[in-house]
N, C-alpha and C. Protein backbone atom coordinates (compact mmCIF):
# COMPACT_ATOMS: atom_id res chain seq x y z
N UNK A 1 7.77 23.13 17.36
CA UNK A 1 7.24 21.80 17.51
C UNK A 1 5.86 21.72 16.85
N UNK A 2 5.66 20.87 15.98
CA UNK A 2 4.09 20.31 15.66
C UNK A 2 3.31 19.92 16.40
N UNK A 3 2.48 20.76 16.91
CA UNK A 3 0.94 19.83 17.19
C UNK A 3 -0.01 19.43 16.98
N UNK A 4 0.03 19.27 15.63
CA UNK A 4 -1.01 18.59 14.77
C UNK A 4 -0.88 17.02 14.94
N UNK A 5 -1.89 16.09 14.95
CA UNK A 5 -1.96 14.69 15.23
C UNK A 5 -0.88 14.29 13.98
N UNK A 6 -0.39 13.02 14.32
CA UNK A 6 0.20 12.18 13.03
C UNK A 6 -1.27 11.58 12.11
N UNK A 7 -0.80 11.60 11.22
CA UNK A 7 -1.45 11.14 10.38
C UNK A 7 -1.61 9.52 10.78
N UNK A 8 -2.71 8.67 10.42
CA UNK A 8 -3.09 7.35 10.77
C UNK A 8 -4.12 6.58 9.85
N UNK A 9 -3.64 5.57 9.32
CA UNK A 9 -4.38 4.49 8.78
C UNK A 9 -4.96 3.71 10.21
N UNK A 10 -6.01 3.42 9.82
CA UNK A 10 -6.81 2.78 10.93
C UNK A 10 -6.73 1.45 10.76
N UNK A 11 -7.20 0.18 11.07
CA UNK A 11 -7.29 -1.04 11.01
C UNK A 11 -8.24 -1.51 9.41
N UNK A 12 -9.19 -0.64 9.77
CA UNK A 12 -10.10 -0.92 8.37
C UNK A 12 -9.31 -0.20 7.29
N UNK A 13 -9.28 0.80 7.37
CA UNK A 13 -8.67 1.81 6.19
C UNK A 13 -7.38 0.74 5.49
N UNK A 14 -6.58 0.05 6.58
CA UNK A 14 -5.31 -0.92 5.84
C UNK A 14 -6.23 -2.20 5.07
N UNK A 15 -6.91 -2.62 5.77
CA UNK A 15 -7.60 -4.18 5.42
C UNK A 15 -8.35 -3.53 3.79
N UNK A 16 -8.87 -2.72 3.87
CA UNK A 16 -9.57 -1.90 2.37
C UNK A 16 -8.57 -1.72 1.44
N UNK A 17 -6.95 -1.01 2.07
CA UNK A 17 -6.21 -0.98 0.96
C UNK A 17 -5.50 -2.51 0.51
N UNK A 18 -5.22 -3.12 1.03
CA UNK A 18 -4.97 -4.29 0.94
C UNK A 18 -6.14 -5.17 0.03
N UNK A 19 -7.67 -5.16 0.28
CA UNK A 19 -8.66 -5.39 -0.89
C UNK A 19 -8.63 -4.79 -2.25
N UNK A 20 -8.56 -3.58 -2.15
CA UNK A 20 -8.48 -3.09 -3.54
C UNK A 20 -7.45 -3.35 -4.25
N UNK A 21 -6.09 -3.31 -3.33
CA UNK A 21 -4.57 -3.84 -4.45
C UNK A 21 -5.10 -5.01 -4.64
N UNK A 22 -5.22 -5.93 -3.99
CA UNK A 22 -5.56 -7.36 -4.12
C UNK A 22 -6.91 -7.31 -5.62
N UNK A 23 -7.53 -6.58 -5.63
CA UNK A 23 -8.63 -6.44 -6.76
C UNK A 23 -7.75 -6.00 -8.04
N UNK A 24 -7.13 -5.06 -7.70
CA UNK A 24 -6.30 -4.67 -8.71
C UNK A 24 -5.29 -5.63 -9.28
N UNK A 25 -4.79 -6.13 -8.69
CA UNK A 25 -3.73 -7.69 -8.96
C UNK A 25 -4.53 -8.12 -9.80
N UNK A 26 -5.40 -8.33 -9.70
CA UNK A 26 -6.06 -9.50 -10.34
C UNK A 26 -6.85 -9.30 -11.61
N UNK A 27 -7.50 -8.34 -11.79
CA UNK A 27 -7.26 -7.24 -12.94
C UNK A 27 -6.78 -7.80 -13.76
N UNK A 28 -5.25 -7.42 -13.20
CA UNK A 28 -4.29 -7.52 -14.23
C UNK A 28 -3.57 -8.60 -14.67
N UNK A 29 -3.91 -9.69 -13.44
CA UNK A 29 -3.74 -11.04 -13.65
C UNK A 29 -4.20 -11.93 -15.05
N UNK A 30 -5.23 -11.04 -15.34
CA UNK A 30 -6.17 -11.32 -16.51
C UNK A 30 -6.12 -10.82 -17.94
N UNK A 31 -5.17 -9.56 -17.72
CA UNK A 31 -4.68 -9.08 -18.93
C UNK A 31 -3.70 -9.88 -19.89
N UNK A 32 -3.61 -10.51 -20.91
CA UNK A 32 -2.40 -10.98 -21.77
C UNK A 32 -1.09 -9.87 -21.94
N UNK A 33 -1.71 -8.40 -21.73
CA UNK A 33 -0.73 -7.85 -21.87
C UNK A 33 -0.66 -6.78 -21.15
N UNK A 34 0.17 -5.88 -20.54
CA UNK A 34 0.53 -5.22 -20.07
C UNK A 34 1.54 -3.86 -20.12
N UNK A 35 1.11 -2.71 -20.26
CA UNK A 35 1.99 -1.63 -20.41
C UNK A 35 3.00 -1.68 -19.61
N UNK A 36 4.03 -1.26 -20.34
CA UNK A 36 5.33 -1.18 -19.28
C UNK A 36 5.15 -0.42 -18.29
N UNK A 37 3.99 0.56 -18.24
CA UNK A 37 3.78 1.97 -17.14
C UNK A 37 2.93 0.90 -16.48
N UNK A 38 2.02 -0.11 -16.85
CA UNK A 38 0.90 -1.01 -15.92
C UNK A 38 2.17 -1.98 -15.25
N UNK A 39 3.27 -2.55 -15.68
CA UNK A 39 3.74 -3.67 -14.98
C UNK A 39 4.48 -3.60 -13.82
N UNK A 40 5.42 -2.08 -14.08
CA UNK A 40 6.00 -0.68 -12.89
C UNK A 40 5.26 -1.39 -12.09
N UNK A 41 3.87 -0.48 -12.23
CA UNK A 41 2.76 -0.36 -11.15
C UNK A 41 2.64 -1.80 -10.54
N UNK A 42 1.93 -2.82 -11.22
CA UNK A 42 2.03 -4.32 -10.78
C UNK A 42 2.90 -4.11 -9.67
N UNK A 43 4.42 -4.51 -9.79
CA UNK A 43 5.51 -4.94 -9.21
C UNK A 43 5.47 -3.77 -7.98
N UNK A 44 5.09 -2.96 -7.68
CA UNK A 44 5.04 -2.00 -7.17
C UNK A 44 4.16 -1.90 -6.18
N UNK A 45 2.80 -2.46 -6.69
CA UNK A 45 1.57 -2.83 -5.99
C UNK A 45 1.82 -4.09 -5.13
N UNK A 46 2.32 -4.66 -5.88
CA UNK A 46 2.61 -6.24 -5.38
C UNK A 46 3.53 -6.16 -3.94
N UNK A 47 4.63 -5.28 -3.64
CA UNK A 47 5.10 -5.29 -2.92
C UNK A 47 5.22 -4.25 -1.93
N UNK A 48 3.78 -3.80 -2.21
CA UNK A 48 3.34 -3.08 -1.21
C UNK A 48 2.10 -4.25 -0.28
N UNK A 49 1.10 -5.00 -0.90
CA UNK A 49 0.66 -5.53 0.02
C UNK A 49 1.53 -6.29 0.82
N UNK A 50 2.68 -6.92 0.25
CA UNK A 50 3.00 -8.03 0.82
C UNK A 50 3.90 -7.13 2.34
N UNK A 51 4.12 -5.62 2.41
CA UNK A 51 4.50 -5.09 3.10
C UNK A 51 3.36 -4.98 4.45
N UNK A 52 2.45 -4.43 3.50
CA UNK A 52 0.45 -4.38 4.32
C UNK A 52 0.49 -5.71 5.01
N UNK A 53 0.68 -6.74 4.03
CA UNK A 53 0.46 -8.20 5.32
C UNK A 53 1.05 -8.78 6.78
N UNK A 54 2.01 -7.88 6.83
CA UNK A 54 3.26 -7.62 8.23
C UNK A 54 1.85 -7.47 9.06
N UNK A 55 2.20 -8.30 10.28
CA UNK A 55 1.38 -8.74 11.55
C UNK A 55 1.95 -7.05 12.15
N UNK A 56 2.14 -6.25 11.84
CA UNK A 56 2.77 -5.00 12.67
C UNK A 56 1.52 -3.69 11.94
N UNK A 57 1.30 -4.63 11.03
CA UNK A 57 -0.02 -3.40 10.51
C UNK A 57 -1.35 -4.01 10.61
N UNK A 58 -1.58 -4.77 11.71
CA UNK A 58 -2.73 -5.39 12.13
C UNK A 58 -3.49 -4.41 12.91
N UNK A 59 -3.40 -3.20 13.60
CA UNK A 59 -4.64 -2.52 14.22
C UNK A 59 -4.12 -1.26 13.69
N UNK A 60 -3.40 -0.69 12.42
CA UNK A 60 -3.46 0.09 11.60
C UNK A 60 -2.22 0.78 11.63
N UNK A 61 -1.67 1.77 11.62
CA UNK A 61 0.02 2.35 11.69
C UNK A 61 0.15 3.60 11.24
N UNK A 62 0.64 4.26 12.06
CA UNK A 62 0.65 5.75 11.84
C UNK A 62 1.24 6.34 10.46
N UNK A 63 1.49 7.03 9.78
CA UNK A 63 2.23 7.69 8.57
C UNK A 63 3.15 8.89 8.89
N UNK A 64 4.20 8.85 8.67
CA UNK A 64 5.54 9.62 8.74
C UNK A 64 5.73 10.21 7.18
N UNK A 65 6.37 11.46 7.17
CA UNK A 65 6.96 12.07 6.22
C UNK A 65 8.35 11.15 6.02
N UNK A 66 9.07 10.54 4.77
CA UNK A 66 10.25 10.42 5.09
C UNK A 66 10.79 11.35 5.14
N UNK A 67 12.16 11.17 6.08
CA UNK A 67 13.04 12.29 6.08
C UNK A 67 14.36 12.24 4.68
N UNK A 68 14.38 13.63 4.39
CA UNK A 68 15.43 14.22 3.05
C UNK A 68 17.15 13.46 3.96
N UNK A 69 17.06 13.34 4.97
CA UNK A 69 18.87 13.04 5.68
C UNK A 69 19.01 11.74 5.49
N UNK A 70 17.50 10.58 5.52
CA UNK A 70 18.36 9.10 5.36
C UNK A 70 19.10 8.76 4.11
């Protein structure tokens, strides 16, 4: 059995990552053009905040390994 703590994003630590993608969006919002390796990322970024904005990551949310069986 592990007894090491789970790993944890805190309330601030999410609201910060959620600022910087949000900085980063916009970045790139501004670019005319875009690497296919930058637009990946975009689409990628993009739907990670909109994951971050879930009322369920409002006082921060622990971090799990996924598991190799799902």
């Amino acid at each position: 059995m592990n007894d090491e703590p789970t790993p944890r994003l805190s309330r601030e630590q999410v609201l910060a990552l959620k600022f910087a993608a949000h900085r980063q969006l916009a970045r790139w919002s501004n670019k005319h053009e875009l690497s296919s390796h930058q637009h990946a990322q975009r689409t990628t970024l993009a739907c990670a905040v909109r994951i971050l904005q879930d009322q369920a990551f409002t006082d921060g949310c622990e971090l799990h390994v996924p598991s190799a069986e799902k």
